[in-house]
Protein backbone atom coordinates (compact mmCIF):
# COMPACT_ATOMS: atom_id res chain seq x y z
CA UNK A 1 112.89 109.66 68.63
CA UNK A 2 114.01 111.12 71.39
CA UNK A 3 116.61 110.96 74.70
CA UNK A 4 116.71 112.93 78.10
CA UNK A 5 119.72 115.31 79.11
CA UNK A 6 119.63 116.27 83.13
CA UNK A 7 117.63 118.65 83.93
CA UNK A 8 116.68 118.91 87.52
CA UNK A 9 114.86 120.87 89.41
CA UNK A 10 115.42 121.06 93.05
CA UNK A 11 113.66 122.77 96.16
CA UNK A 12 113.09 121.48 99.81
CA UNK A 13 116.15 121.70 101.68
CA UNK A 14 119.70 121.62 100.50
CA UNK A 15 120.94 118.18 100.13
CA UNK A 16 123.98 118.67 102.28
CA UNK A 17 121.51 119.27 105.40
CA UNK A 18 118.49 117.05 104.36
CA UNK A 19 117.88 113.84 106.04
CA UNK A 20 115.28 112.14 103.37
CA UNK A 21 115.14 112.79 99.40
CA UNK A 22 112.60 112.90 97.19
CA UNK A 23 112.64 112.60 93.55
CA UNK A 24 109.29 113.88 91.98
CA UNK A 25 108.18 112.45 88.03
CA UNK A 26 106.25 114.56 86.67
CA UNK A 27 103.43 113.54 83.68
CA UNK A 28 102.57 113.59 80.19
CA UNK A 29 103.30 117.40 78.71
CA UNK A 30 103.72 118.97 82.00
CA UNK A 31 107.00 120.12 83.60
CA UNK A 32 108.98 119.75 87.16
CA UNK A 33 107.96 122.69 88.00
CA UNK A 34 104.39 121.32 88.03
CA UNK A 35 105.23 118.18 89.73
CA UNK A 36 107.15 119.84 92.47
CA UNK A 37 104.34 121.96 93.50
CA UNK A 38 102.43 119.02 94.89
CA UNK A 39 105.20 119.13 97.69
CA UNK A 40 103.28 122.08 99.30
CA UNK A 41 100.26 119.78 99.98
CA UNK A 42 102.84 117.26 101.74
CA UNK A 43 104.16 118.90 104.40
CA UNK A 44 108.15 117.58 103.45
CA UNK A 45 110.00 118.03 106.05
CA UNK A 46 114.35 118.15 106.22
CA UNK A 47 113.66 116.70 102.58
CA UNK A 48 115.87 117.33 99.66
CA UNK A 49 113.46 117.56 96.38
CA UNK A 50 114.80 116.31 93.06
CA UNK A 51 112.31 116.48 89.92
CA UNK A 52 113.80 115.75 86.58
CA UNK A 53 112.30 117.54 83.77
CA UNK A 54 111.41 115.46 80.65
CA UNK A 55 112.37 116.31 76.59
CA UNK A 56 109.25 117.54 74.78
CA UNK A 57 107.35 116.77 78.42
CA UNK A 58 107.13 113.07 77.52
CA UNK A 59 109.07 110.25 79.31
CA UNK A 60 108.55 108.23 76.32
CA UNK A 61 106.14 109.13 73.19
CA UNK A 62 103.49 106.18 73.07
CA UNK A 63 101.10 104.50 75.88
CA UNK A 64 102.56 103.00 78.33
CA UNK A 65 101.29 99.66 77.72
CA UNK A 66 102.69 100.12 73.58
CA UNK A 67 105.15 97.36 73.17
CA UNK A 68 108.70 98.67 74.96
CA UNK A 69 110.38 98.77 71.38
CA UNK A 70 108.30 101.58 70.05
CA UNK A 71 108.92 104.01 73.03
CA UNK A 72 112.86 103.25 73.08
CA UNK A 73 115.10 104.89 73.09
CA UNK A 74 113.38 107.66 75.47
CA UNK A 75 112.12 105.34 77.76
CA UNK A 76 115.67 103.83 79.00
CA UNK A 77 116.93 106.86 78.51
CA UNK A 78 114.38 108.09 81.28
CA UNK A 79 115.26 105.05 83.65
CA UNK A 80 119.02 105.71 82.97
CA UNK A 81 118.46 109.34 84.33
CA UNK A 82 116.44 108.67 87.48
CA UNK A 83 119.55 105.91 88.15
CA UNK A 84 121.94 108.45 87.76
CA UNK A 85 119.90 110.73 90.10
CA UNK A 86 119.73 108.09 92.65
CA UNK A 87 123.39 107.80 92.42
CA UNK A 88 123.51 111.58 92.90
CA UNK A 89 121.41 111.40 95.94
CA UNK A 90 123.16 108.28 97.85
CA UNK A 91 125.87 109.92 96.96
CA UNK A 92 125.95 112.72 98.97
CA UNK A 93 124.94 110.90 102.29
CA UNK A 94 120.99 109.98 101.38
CA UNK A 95 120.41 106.18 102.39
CA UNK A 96 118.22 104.69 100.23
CA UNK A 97 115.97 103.93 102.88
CA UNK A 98 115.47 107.81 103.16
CA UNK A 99 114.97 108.11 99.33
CA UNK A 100 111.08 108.40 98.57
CA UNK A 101 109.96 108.17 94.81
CA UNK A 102 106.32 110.23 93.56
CA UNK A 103 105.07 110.31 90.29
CA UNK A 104 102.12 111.29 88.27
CA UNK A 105 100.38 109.61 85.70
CA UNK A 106 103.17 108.87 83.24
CA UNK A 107 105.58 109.70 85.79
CA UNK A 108 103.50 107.00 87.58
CA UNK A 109 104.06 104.62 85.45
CA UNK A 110 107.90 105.46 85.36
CA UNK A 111 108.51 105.65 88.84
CA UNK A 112 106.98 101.89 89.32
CA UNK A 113 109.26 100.36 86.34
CA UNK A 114 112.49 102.09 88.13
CA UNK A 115 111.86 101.19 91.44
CA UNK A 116 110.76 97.31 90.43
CA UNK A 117 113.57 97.24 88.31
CA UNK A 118 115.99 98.56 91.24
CA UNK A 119 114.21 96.81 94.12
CA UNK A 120 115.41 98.07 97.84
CA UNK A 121 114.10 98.65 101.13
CA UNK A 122 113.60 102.49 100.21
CA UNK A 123 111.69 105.27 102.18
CA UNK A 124 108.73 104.57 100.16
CA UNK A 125 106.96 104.95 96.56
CA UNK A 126 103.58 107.23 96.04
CA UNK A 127 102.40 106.18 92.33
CA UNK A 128 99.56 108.40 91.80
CA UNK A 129 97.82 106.70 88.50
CA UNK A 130 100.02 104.33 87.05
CA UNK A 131 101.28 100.99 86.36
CA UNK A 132 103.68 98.86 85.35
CA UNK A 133 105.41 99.59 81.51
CA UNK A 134 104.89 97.50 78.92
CA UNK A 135 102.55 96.02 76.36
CA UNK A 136 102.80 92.71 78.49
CA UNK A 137 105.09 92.40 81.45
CA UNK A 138 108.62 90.97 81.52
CA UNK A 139 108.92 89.39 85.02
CA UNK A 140 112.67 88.91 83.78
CA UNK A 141 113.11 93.15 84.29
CA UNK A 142 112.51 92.81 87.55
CA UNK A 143 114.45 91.99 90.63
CA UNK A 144 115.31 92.97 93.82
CA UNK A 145 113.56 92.86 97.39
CA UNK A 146 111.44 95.67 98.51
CA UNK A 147 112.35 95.01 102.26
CA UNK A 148 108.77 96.18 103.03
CA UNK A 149 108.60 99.86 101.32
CA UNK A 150 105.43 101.44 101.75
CA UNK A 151 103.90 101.68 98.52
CA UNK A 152 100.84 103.97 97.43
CA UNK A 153 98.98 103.51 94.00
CA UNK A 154 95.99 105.32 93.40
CA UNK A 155 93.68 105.22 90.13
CA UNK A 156 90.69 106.28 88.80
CA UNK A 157 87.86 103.71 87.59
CA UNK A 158 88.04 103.80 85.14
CA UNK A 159 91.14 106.18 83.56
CA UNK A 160 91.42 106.99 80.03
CA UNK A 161 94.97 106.02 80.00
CA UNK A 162 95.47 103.87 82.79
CA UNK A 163 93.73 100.28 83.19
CA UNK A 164 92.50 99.30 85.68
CA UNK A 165 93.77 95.77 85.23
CA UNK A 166 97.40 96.95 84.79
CA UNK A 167 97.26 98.26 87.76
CA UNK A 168 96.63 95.20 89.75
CA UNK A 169 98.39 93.45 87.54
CA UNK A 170 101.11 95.74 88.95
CA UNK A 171 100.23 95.69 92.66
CA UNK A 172 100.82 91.46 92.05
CA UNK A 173 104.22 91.70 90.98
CA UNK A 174 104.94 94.32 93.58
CA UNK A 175 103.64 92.45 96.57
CA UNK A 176 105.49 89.49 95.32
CA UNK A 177 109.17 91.26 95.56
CA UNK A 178 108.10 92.45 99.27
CA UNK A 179 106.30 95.53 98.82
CA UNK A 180 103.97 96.96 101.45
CA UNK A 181 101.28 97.67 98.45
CA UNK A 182 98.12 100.09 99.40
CA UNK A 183 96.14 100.24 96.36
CA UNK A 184 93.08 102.84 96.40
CA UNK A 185 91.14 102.66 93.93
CA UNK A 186 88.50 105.99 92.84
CA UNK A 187 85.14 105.25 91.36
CA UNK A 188 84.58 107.70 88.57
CA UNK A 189 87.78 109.57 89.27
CA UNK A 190 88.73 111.67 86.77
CA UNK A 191 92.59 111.98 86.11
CA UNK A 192 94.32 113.97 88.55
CA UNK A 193 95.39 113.87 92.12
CA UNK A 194 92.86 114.27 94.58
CA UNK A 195 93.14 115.70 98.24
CA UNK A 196 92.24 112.50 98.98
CA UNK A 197 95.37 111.04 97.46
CA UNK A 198 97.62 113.25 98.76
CA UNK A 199 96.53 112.98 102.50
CA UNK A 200 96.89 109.29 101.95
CA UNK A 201 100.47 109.57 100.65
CA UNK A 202 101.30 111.22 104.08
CA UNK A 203 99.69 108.53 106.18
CA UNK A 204 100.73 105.41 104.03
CA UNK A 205 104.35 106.27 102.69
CA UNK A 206 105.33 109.87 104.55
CA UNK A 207 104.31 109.35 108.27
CA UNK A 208 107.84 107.63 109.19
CA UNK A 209 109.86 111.35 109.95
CA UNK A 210 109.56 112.45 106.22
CA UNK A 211 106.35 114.58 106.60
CA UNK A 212 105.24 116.86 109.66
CA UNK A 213 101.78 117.11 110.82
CA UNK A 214 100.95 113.45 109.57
């Protein structure tokens, strides 16, 4: 089994002039580099992007709904690293209600467990096909209040790897620690991210001064 050293990609602008920051998760056996080229289609503006790359390309090795013993240790070893990121980030002068959190698939998936886990009023959260991690949920993981974050999860119906139920099961929990949860769900979808998705990220989570042109 496996842990995550820090390795991070960045682009957008240079931290020390940025007003908002980003960090981008990218999905199962694909890279940062990947991940980071969906800011194109999201017109960041003044936005300093952060997108960890993962060992082997894999947050953690099983499903996400596996039970949480069998993809330890990579998994907190992946929420220890976006932490320390966000520590980074805030930092260096980023508020936390300027940080904005995207992921992919498992990246997804990752991105909702850290930010429920670490609940804030934050610049918002785009989950494109994912849920919550865990073969069931342990309420007890998370706390926090959400202060109203925009929130963005998209899915497919159905996903090969995502249910649809764990999704909404997701959306619950979120909208029950304050969350200002959009869910879209995408009949016969297959799994990727749409231009649908993306223009909907910009007018749900990236319309507040973090994207141009929304």
């Amino acid at each position: 089994m496996y842990t995550h050293s820090k390795q991070v990609i960045t682009a957008g602008s240079p931290i020390t002039l940025a007003k908002k920051a980003i960090i981008m998760l990218h999905g199962r056996g694909a890279s940062a580099s990947g991940i980071v080229a969906l800011a194109s289609r999201l017109n960041l503006a003044d936005t300093a992007i952060f997108a960890p790359q993962a060992t082997e390309h894999s947050w953690y090795p099983y499903s996400f709904m596996a039970p949480v013993e069998s993809n330890e240790p990579a998994l907190s070893s992946a929420l220890e690293l976006i932490d320390e990121l966000v520590n980074d980030i805030t930092t260096q002068g980023i508020d936390k209600k300027d940080l904005y959190f995207l992921g992919f698939s498992q990246g997804a998936c990752l991105t909702l467990e850290y930010v429920t886990r670490h609940a804030n009023r934050y610049g918002g959260v785009i989950a494109f096909t994912g849920g919550l991690i865990g073969e069931k949920l342990n309420t007890n993981n998370y706390s926090g209040d959400f202060g109203e974050t925009p929130v963005l999860i998209t899915t497919g119906d159905p996903d090969p790897h995502v249910p649809l139920s764990r999704v909404e099961e997701s959306v619950v929990i979120l909208k029950r620690m304050n969350a200002k949860v959009l869910l879209e769900v995408y009949k016969g979808r297959r799994h990727t991210v749409s231009a649908q998705e993306l223009e909907l990220a910009v007018q749900h989570v990236l319309n507040n001064g973090l994207a141009t042109g929304a």
